[in-house]
Every structure is written in structure tokens, then in C-alpha cells.
C-alpha atoms as a PDB file:
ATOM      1  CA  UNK A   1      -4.935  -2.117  22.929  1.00  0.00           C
ATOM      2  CA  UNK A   2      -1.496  -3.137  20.953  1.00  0.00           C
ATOM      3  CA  UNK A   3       0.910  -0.303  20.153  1.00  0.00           C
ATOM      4  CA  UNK A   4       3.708  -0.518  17.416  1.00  0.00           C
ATOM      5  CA  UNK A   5       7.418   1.107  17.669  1.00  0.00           C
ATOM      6  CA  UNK A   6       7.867   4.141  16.107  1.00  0.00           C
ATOM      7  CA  UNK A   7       4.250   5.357  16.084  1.00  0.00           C
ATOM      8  CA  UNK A   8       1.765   5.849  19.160  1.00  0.00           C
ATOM      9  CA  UNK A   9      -1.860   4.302  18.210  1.00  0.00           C
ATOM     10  CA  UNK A  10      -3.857   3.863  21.161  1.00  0.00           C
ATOM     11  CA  UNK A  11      -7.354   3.572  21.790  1.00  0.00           C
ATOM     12  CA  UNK A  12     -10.551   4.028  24.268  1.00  0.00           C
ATOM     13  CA  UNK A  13     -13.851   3.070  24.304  1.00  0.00           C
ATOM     14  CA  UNK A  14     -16.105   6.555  24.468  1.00  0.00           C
ATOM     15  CA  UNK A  15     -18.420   6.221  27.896  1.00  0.00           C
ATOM     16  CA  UNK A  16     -22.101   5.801  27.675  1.00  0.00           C
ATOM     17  CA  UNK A  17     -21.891   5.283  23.568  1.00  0.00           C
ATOM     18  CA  UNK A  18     -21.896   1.528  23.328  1.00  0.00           C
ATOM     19  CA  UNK A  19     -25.686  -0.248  24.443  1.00  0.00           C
ATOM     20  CA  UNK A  20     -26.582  -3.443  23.847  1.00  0.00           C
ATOM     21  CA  UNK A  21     -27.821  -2.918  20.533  1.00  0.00           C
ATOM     22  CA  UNK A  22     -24.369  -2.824  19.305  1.00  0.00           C
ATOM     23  CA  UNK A  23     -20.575  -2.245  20.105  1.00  0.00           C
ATOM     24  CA  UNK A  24     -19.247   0.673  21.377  1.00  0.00           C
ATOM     25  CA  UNK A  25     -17.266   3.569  19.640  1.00  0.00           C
ATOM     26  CA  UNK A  26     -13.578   3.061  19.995  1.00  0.00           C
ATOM     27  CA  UNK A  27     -11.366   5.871  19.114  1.00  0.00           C
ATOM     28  CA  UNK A  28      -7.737   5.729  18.577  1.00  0.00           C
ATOM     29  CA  UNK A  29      -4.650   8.370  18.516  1.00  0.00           C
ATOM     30  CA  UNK A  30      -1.901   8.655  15.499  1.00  0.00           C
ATOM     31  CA  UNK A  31       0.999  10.547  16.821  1.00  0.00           C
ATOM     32  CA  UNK A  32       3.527  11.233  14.397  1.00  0.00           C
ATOM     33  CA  UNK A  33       7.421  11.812  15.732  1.00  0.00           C
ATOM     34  CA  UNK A  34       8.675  12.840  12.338  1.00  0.00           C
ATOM     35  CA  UNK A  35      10.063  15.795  10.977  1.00  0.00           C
ATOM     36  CA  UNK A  36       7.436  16.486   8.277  1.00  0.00           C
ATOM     37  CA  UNK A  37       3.638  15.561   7.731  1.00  0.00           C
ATOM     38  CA  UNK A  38       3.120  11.596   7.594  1.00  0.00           C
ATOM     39  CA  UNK A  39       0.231   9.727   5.454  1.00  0.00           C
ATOM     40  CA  UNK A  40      -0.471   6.185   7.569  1.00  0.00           C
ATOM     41  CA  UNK A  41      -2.340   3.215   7.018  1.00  0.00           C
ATOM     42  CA  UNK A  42      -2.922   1.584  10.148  1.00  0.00           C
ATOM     43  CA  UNK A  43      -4.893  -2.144   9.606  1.00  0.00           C
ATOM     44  CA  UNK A  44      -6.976  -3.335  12.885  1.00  0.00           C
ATOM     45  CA  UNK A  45      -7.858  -6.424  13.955  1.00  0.00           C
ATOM     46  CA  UNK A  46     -11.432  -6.928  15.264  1.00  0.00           C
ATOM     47  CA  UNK A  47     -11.977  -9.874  18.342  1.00  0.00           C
ATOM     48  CA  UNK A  48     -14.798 -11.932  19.648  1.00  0.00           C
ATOM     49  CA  UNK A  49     -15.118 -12.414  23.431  1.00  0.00           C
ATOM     50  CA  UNK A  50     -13.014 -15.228  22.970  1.00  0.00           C
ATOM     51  CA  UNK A  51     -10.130 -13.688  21.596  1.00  0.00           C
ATOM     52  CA  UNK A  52     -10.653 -14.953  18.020  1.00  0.00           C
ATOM     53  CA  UNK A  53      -9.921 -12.612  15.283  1.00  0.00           C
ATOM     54  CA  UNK A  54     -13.218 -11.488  13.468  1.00  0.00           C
ATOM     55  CA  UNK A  55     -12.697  -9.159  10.559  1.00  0.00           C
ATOM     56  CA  UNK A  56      -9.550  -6.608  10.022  1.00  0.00           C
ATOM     57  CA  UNK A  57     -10.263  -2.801   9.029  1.00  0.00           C
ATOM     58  CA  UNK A  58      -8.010  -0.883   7.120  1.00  0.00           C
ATOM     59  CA  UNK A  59      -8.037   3.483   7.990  1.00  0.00           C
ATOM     60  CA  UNK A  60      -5.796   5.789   6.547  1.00  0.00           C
ATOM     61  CA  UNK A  61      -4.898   8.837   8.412  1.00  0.00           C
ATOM     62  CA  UNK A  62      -3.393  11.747   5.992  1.00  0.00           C
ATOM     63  CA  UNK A  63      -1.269  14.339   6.064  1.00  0.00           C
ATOM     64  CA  UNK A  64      -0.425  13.850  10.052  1.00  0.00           C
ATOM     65  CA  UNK A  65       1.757  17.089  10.518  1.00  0.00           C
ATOM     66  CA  UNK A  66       4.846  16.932  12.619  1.00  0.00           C
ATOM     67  CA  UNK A  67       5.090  16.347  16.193  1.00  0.00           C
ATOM     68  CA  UNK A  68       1.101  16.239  16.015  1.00  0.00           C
ATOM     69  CA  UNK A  69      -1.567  13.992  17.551  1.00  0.00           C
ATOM     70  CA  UNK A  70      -4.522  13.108  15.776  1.00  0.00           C
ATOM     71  CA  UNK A  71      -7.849  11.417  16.876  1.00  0.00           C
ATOM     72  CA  UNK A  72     -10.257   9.487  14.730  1.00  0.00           C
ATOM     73  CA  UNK A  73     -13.489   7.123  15.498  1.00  0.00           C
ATOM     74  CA  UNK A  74     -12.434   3.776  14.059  1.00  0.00           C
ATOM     75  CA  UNK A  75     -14.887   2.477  11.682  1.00  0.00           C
ATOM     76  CA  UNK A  76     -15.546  -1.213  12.135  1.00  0.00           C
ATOM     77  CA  UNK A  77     -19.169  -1.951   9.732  1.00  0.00           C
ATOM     78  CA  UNK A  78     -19.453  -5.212   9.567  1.00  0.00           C
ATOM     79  CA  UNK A  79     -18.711  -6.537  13.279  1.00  0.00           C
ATOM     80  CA  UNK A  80     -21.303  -8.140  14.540  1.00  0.00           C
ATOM     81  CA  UNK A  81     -24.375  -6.433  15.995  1.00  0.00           C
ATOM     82  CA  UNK A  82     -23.965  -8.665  19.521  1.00  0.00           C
ATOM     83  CA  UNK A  83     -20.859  -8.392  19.930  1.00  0.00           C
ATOM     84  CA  UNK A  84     -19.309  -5.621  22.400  1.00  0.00           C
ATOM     85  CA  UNK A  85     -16.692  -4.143  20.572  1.00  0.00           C
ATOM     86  CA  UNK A  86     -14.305  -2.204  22.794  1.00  0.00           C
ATOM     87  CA  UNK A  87     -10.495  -1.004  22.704  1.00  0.00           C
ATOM     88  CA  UNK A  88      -9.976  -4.651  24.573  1.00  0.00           C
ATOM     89  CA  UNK A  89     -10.771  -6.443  21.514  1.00  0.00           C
ATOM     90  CA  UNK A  90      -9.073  -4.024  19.343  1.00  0.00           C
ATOM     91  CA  UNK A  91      -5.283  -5.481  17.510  1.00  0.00           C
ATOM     92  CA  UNK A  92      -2.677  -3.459  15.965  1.00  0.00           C
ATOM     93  CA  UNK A  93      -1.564  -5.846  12.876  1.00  0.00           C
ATOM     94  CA  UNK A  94       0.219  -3.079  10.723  1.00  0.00           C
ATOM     95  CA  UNK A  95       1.187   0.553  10.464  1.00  0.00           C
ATOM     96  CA  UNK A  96       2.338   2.026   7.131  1.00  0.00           C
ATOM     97  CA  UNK A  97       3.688   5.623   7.433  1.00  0.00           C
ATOM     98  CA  UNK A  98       4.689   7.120   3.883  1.00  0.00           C
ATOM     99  CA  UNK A  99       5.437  11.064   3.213  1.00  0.00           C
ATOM    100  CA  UNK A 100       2.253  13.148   2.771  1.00  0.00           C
ATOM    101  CA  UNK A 101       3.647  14.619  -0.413  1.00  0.00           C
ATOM    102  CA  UNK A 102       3.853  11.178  -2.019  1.00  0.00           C
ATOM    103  CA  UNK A 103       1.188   9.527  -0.324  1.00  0.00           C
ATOM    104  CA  UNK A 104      -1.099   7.530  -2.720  1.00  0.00           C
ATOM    105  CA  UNK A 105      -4.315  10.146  -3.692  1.00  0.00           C
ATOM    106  CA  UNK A 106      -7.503   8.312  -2.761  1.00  0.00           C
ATOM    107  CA  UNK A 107     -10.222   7.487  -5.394  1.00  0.00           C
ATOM    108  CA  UNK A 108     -12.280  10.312  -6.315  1.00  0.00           C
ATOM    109  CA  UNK A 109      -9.324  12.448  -6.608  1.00  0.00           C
ATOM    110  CA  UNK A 110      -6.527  13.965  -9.061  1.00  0.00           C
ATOM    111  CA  UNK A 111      -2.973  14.595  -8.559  1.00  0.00           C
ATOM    112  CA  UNK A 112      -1.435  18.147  -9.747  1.00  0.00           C
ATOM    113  CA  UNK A 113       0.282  16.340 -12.609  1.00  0.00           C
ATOM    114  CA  UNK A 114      -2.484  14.465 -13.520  1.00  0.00           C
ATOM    115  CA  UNK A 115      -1.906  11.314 -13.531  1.00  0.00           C
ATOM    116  CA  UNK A 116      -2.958   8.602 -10.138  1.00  0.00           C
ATOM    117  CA  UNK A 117      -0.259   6.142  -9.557  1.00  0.00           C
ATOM    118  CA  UNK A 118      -1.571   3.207  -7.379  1.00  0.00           C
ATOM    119  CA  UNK A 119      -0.073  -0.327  -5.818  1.00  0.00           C
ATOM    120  CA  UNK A 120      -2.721  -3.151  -5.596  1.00  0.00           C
ATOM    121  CA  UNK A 121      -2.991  -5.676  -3.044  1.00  0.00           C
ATOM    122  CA  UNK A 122      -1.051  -8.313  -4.874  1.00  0.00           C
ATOM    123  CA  UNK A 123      -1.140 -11.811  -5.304  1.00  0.00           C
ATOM    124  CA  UNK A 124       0.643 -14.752  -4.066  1.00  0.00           C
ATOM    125  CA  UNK A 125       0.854 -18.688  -4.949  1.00  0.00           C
ATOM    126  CA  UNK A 126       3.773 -21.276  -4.932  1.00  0.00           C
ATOM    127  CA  UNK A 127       6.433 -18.623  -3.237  1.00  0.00           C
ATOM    128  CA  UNK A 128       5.723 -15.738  -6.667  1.00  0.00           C
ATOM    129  CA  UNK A 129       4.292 -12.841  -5.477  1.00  0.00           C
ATOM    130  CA  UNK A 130       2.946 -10.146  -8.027  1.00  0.00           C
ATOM    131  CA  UNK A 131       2.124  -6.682  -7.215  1.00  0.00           C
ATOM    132  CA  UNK A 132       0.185  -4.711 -10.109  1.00  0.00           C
ATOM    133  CA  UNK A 133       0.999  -0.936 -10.615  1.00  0.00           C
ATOM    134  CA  UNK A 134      -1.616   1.099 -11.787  1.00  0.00           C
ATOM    135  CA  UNK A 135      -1.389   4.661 -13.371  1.00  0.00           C
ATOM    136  CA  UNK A 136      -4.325   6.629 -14.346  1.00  0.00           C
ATOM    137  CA  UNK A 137      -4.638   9.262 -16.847  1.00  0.00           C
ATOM    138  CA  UNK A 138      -7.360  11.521 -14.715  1.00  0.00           C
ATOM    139  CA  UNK A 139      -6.295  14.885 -16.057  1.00  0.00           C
ATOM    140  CA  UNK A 140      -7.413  16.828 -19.316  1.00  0.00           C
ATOM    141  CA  UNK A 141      -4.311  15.948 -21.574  1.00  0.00           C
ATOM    142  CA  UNK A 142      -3.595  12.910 -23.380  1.00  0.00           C
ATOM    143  CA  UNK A 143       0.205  11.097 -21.389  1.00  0.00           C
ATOM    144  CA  UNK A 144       2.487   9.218 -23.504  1.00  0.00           C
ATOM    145  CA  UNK A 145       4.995   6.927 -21.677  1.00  0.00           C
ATOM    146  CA  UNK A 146       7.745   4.020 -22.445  1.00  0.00           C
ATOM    147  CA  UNK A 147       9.158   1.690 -20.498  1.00  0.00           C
ATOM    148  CA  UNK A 148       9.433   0.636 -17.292  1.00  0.00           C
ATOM    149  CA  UNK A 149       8.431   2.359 -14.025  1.00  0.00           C
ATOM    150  CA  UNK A 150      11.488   3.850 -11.659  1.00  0.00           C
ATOM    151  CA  UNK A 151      12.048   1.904  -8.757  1.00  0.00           C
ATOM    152  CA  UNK A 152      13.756   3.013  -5.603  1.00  0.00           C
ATOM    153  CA  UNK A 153      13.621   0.682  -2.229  1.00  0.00           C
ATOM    154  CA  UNK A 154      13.092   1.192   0.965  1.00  0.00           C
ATOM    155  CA  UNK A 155      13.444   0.277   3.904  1.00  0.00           C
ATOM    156  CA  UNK A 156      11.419   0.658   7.153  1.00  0.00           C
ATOM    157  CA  UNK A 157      13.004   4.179   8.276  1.00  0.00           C
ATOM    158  CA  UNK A 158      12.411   5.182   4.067  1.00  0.00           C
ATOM    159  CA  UNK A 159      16.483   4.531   3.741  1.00  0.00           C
ATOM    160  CA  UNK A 160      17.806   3.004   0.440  1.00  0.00           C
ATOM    161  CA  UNK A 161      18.038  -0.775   0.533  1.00  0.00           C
ATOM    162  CA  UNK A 162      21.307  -1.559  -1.562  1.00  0.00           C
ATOM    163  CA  UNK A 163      21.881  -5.423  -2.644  1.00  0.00           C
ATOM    164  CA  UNK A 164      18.677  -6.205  -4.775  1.00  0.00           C
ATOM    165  CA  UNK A 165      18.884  -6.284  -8.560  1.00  0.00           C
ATOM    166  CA  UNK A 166      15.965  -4.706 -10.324  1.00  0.00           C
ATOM    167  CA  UNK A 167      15.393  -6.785 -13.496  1.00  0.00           C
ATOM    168  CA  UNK A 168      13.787  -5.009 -16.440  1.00  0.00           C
ATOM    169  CA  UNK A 169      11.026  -7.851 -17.420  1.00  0.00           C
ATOM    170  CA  UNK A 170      10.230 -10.706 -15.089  1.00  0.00           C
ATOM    171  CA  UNK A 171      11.776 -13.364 -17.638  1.00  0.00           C
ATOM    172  CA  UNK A 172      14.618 -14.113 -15.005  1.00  0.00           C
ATOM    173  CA  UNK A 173      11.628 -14.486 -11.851  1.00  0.00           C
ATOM    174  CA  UNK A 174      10.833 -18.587 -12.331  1.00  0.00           C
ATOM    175  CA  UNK A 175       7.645 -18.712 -13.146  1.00  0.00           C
ATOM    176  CA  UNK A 176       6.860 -15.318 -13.565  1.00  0.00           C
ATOM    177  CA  UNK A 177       6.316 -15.944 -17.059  1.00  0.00           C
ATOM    178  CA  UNK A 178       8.342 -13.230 -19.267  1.00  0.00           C
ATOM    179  CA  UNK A 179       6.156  -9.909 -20.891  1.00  0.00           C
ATOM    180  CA  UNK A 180       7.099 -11.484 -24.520  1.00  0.00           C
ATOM    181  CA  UNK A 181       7.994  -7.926 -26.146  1.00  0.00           C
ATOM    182  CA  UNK A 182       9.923  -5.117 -25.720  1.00  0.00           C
ATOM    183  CA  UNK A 183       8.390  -2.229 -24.589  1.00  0.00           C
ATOM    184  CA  UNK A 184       5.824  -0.205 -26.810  1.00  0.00           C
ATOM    185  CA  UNK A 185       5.120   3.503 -26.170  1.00  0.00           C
ATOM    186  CA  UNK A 186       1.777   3.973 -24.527  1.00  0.00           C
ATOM    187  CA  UNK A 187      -0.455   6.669 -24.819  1.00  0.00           C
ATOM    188  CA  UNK A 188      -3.477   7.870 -22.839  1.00  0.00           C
ATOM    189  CA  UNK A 189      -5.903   9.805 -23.511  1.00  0.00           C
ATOM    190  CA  UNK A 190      -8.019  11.124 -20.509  1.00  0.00           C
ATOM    191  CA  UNK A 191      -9.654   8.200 -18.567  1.00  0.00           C
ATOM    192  CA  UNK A 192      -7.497   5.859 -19.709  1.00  0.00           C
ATOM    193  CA  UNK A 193      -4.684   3.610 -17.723  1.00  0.00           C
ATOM    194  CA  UNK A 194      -1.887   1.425 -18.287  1.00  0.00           C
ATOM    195  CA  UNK A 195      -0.672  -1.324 -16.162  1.00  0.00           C
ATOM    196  CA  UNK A 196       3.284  -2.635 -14.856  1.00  0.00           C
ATOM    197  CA  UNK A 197       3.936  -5.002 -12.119  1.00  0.00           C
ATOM    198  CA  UNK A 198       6.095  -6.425  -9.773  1.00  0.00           C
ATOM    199  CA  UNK A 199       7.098  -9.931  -9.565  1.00  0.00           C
ATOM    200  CA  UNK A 200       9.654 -11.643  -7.337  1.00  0.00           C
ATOM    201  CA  UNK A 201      10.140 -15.309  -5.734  1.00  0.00           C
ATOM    202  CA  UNK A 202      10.383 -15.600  -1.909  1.00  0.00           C
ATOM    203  CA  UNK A 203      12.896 -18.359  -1.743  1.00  0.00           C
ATOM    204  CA  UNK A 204      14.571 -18.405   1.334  1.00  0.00           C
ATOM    205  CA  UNK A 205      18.448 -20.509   1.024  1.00  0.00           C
ATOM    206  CA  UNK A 206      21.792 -19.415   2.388  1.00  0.00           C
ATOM    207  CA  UNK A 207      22.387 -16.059   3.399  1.00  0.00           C
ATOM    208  CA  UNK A 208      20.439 -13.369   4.977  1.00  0.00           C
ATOM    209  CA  UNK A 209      16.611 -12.988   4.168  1.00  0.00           C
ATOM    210  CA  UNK A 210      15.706  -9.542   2.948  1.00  0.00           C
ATOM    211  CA  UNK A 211      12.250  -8.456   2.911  1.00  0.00           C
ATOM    212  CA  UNK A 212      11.732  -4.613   1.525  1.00  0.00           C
ATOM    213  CA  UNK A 213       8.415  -2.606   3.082  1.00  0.00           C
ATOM    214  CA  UNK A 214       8.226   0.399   0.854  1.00  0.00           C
ATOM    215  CA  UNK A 215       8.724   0.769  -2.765  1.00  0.00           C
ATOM    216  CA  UNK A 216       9.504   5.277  -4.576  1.00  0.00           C
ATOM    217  CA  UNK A 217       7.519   4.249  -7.418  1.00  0.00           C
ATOM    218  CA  UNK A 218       8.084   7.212 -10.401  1.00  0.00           C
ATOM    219  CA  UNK A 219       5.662   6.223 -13.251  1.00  0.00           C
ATOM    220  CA  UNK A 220       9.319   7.657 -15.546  1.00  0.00           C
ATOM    221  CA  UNK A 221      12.128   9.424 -14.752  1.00  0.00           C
ATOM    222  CA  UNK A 222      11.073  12.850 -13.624  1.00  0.00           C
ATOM    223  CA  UNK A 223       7.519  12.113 -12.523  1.00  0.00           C
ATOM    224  CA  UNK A 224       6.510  12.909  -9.136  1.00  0.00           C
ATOM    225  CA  UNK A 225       7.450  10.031  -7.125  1.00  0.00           C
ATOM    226  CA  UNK A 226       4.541   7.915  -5.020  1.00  0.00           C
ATOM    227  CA  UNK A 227       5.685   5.971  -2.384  1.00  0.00           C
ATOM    228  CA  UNK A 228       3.892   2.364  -1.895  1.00  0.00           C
ATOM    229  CA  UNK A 229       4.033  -0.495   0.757  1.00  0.00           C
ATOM    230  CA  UNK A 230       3.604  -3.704  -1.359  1.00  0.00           C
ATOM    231  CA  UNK A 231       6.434  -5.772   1.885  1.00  0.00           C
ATOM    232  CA  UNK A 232       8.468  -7.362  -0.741  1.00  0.00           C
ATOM    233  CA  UNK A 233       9.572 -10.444   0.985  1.00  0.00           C
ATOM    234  CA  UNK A 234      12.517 -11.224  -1.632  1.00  0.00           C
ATOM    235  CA  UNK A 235      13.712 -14.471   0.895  1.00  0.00           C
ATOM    236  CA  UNK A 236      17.261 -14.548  -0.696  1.00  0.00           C
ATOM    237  CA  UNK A 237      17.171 -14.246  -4.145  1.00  0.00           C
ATOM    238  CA  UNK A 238      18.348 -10.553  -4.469  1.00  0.00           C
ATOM    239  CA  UNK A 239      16.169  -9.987  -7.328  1.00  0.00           C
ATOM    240  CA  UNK A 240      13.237  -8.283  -8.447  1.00  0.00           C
ATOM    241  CA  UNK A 241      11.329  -8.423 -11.542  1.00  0.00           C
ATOM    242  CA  UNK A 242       9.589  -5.476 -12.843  1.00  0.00           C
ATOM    243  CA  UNK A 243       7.014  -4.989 -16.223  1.00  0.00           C
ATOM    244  CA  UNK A 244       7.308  -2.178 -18.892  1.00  0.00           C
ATOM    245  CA  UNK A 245       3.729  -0.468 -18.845  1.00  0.00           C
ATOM    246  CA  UNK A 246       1.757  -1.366 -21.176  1.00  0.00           C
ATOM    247  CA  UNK A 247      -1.872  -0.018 -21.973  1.00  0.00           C
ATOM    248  CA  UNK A 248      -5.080  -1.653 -19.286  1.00  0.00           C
ATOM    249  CA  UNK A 249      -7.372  -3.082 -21.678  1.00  0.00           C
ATOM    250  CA  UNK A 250      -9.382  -4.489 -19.512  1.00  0.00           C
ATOM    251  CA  UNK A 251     -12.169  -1.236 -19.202  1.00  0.00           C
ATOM    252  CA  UNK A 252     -11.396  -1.084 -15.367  1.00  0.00           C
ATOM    253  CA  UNK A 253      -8.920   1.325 -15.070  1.00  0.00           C
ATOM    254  CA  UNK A 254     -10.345   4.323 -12.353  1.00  0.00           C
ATOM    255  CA  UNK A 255     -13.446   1.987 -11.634  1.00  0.00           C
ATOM    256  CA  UNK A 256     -10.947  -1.120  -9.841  1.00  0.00           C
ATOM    257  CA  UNK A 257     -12.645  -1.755  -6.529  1.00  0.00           C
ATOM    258  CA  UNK A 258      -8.399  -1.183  -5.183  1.00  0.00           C
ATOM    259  CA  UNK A 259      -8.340   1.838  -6.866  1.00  0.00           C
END
């Protein structure tokens, strides 16, 4: 099986599991080098016989503490029932690593302050790519907020990348289409959720390409930061478009399938 710098993810196929009623159970080790407990997101892909990729499966391994190995049982539902699944046919096609402490929190669950900051998975047509932010009022207290979220990027090793321009609004991202009003204050009442987004061209002309893997998302200044992954591959344009929050209408707030 595939390994990826920086992070040891290796995997066997446990003896006398797999029959031929179905594949075997392949397990698979995290080891984390860091200096303090690591969240990661490791996505898998899934072969035939024949090499051909057949679904991917995306596990997240928290709170990985330092110097530590971890084991897990990957969990591949929906391969097919004859086909022999086994670490040979087992890909490594990404590993995400953020800081426990401002790791995403998983559906189901509630952050200290209250309040669930997610990324979703994005979307991307023509060379635009938009990444919706997502923050969810799942405490007890109503949250008021203005504005626009605080940004920090990163870069691979979690260092400051320096040389983008964060643009409040997305008016200057061509064909972003602009938010069309300032920013209004928003407030939530328990349950509720507002919505930003990023939004950023990957045009690709003279110079050096820059593409940005993790985003220190703070919903305002002073929140507890989350860290995200949404790969911002910004080509050369240097800029990056972001939306002032503005209250999630659309009744799906905690319920998104993403969330």
C-alpha cells in the first residue's frame, strides 16, 4: 500500500478474516511525528483486480497524540461483495493533518463555545472555485456576529503563506458575482446558522502558481480558531475573495448531509 511524506499510513490485510463472501479486513497505521496531538483525514482509494479505481473512502483519525501510533479497521461499505479487497488494492490519495484543538467537531457534537464552524466540499466550474463556510449556533445562547470571517493561510507545514490578498466580498473574483450589500449583523438564536464563503479563480499566467492547503478560519476576531483544508489552488492571481456571513435561510443548517 502507498505511503505519503510526513505521515506513516500503512496497511495489512488481517489473516483468515476475508472468505469469499466478501473482501477482507484491511487495517492501516497513523503515526504522527509532531509535537502535539494531530486530527487527520486520510481519503483511500478502493481497486478492482485490474487496477481500476472503484470508490474512495474518507476516515478521520482524531486527536493522534504525539510521537503515537494508532490502528484502525478501514471501513470500505460499498465495495463490491466479489471483489477481494486487500491492502494491494488499497491507494493513499490524500492526508490532511490539522491540530486536535482546532480540528473540525464532527456532527452530533458541540464545541465549548458553542458554536460548530465547518468547510464544505466546494464547488468548481469554468476555473471559480467556491468553498461555503458554515457556522452553527448549537449552544443554549442566542450569537450575534458582523462581518466577515478571519482568515489566516497556510501552508502544508501550518506556516503563514504571505503574497495573497484577502478581498472583503468576491466583487473583484470574475465571475464570482459580488454579495450586493454591505454586511448586516446576524443573529442566532439556538439551532440556527449563517453562511460565508470562499471564492477565488485558478488562472494560471506568468509567475509562480500558488496553491494554499489549509485555511485558520475564526468565525470573528477572538473566536476560537478552526483550521480547514478547502486546497485553494489560487493559479496566479494572488487573490482571494471572501463573503460577510449572512443568516442560512435555507432550513438546513445542522441537518447538511457535509455537516
Amino acid at each position: 500500500m502507498s505511503q505519503r511524506p510526513g505521515v506513516s499510513v500503512t496497511a495489512d490485510s488481517l489473516p483468515g478474516v476475508g472468505t469469499s463472501a466478501g473482501p477482507c479486513v484491511v487495517q492501516y497505521d497513523v503515526t504522527n511525528p509532531g509535537s502535539e496531538p494531530f486530527t487527520y483525514t486520510i481519503t483511500f482509494s478502493l481497486m478492482d483486480e485490474q487496477g481500476r479505481a472503484m470508490s474512495s473512502v474518507e476516515e478521520t483519525v482524531a486527536s493522534v497524540g504525539a510521537g503515537k501510533t494508532v490502528r484502525r479497521t478501514l471501513d470500505h461499505g460499498g465495495y463490491p461483495a466479489d471483489g477481494a479487497l486487500d491492502a494491494g488494492r488499497v491507494r493513499i490519495l490524500d492526508v490532511e493533518r490539522v491540530p486536535s484543538d482546532e480540528a473540525p467537531v464532527p456532527a452530533g457534537t458541540c464545541p465549548a463555545s458553542g458554536l460548530r464552524l465547518t468547510a464544505d466540499q466546494g464547488d468548481a466550474a469554468m476555473g471559480l472555485r467556491v468553498v461555503g463556510l458554515h457556522l452553527e449556533n448549537c449552544g443554549d445562547r442566542t450569537y450575534s456576529l458582523e462581518g466577515y470571517p478571519v482568515l489566516q493561510l497556510l501552508d502544508a507545514e501550518h506556516q503563514p503563506v504571505d503574497g495573497i490578498e484577502i478581498l472583503r466580498g468576491t466583487e473583484g473574483i470574475p465571475m464570482a458575482g459580488g454579495d450586493g450589500e454591505a454586511p448586516r449583523p446576524v443573529t442566532l438564536r439556538p439551532g440556527e446558522a449563517a453562511v460565508s464563503g470562499l471564492a477565488w479563480r485558478n488562472t494560471t499566467e506568468f509567475g509562480e502558481a500558488v496553491t494554499v492547503p489549509y485555511v485558520r478560519v475564526r468565525a470573528e476576531a477572538g473566536s476560537d480558531p478552526v483550521m480547514v483544508a478547502p486546497h485553494l489552488d489560487l493559479g496566479t492571481t494572488g487573490e482571494l475573495g471572501v463573503r460577510a456571513w449572512r443568516k442560512d435561510e435555507s432550513g438546513s443548517g445542522a441537518g447538511r448531509p457535509d455537516a
